[in-house]
Structures are given as C-alpha cells and as structure tokens.
N, C-alpha and C. Protein backbone atom coordinates (compact mmCIF):
# COMPACT_ATOMS: atom_id res chain seq x y z
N UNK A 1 -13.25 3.84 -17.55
CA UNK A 1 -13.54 3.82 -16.13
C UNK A 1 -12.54 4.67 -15.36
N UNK A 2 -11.63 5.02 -16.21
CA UNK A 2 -10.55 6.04 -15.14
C UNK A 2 -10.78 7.10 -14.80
N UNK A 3 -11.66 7.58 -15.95
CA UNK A 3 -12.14 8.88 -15.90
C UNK A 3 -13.04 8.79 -14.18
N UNK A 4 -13.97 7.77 -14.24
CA UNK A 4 -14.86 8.30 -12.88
C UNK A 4 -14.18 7.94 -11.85
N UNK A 5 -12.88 7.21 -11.95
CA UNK A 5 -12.29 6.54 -10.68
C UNK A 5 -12.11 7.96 -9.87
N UNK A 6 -10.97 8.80 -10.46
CA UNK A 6 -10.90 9.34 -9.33
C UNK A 6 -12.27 10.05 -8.45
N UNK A 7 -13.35 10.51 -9.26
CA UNK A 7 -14.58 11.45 -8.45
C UNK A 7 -15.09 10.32 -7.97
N UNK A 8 -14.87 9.30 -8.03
CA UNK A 8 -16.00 8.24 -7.26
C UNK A 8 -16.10 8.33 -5.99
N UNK A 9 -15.25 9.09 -4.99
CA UNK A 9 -16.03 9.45 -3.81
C UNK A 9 -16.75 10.49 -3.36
N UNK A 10 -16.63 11.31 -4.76
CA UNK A 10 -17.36 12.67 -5.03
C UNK A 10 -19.16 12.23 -5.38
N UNK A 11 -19.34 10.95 -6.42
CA UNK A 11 -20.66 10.89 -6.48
C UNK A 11 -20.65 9.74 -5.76
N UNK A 12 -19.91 9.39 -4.86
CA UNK A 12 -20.77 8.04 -3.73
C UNK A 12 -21.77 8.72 -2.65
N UNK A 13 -20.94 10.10 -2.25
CA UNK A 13 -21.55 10.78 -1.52
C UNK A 13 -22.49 11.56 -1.77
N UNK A 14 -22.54 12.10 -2.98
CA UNK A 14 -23.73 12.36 -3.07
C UNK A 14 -24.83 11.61 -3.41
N UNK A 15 -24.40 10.16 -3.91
CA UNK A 15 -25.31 9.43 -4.16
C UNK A 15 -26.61 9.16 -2.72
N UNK A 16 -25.17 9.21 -2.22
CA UNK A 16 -25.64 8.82 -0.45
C UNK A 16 -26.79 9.91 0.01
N UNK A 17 -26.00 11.44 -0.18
CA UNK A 17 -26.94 12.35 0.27
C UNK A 17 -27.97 12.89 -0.32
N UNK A 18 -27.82 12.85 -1.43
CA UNK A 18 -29.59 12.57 -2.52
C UNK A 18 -30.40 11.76 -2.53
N UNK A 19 -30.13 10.15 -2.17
CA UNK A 19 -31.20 9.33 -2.44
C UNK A 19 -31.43 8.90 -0.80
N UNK A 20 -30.57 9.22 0.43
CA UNK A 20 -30.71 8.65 1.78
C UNK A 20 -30.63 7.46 1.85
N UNK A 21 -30.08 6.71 1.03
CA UNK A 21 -29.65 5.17 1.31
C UNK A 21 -27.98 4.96 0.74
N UNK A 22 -27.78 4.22 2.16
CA UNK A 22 -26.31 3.61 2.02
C UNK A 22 -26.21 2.14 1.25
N UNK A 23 -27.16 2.13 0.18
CA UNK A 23 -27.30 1.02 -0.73
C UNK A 23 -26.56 2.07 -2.57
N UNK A 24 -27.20 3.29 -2.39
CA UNK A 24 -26.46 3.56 -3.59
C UNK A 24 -25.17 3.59 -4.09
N UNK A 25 -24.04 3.28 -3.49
CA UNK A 25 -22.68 3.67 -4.29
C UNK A 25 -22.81 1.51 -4.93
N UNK A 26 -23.98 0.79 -4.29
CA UNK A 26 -23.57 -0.28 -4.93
C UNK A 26 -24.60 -0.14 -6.45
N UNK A 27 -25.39 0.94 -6.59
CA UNK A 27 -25.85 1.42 -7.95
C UNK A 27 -24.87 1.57 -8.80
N UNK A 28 -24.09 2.53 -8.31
CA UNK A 28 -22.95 3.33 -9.19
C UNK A 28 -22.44 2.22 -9.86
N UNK A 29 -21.76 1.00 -8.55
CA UNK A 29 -20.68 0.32 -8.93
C UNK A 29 -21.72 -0.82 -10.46
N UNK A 30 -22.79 -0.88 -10.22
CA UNK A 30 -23.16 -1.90 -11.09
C UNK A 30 -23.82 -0.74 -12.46
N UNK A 31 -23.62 0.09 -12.43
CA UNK A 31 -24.08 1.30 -13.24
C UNK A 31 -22.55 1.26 -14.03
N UNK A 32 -21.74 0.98 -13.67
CA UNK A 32 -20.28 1.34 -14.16
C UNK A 32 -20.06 0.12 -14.50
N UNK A 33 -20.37 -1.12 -13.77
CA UNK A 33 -19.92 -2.44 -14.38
C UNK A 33 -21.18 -2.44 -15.91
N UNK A 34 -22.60 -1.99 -16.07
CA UNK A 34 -22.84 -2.17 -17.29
C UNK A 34 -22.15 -1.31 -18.15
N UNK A 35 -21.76 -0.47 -17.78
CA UNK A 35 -21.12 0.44 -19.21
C UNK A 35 -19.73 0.22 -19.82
N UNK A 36 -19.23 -1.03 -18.89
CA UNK A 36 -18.03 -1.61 -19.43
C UNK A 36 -18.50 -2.69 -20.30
N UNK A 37 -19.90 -3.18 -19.62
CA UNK A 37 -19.85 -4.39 -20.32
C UNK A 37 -20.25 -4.18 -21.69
N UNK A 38 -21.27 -3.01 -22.28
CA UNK A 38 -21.79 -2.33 -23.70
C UNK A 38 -20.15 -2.41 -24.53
N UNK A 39 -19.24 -1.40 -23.69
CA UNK A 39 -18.38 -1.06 -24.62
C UNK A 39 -17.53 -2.35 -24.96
N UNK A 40 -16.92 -3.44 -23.82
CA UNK A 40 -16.92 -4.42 -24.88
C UNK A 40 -17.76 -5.10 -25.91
N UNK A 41 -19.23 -4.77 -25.95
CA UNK A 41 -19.86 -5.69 -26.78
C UNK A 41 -19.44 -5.00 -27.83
N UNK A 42 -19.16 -3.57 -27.98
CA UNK A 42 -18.82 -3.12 -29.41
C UNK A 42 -17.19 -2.99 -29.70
N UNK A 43 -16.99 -3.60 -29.37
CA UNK A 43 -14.95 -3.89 -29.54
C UNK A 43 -14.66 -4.79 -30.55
N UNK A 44 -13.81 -4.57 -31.53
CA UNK A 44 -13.92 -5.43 -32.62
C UNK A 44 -12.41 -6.25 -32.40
N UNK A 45 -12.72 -7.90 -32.68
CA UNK A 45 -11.55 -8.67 -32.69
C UNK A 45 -10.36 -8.41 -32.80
N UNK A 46 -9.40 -8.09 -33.00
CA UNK A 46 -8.12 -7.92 -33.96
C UNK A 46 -7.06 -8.78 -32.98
N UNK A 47 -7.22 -9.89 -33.27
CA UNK A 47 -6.06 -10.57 -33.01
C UNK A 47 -5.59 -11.78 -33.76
N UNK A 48 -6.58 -11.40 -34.97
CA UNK A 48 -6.30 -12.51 -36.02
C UNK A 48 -5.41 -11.22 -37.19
N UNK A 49 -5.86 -10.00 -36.90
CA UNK A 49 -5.71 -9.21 -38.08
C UNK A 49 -3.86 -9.27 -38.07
N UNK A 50 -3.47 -9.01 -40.10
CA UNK A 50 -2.12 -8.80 -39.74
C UNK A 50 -1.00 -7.51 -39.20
N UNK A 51 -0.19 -7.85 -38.58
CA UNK A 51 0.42 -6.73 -38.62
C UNK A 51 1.35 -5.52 -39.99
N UNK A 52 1.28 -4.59 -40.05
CA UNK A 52 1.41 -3.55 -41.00
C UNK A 52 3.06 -4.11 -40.67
C-alpha cells in the first residue's frame, strides 16, 4: 500500500474527473482495502516456525 500512498491524490482526482462523482476516491479506498485483504489471505503462518 505504500507504493499508491503517495499518488493517491494523483488518482483521487482523476478518479473524480473521469467518473464526475465525488463518491469515487471511496472506490479507490475500498479497491485498496480488498487488495490487502487477498494478500493476507496468501501469507503463510510463521510464528510457530523455528528460528535458524
């Protein structure tokens, strides 16, 4: 997510000025909350594993 933090007012606005609604940057934000939530589903445990 750091990566889009900083442009995120780069595509709020255009979100804004492409689609004409001041409802899209709350797309983005839930567009960005699923793609966190995928990549934890594929995160594997390791806090049982031992240390080297």
């Amino acid at each position: 997510m750091a990566i889009f933090g900083g442009f995120a007012q780069f595509f709020v606005t255009s979100l804004i000025v492409m689609t004409k609604s001041v409802i899209a940057p709350a797309w983005y934000v839930i567009g960005c909350g699923a793609l966190s939530v995928i990549a934890v589903a594929f995160m594997y445990e390791r806090s049982q594993d031992m240390l080297d």
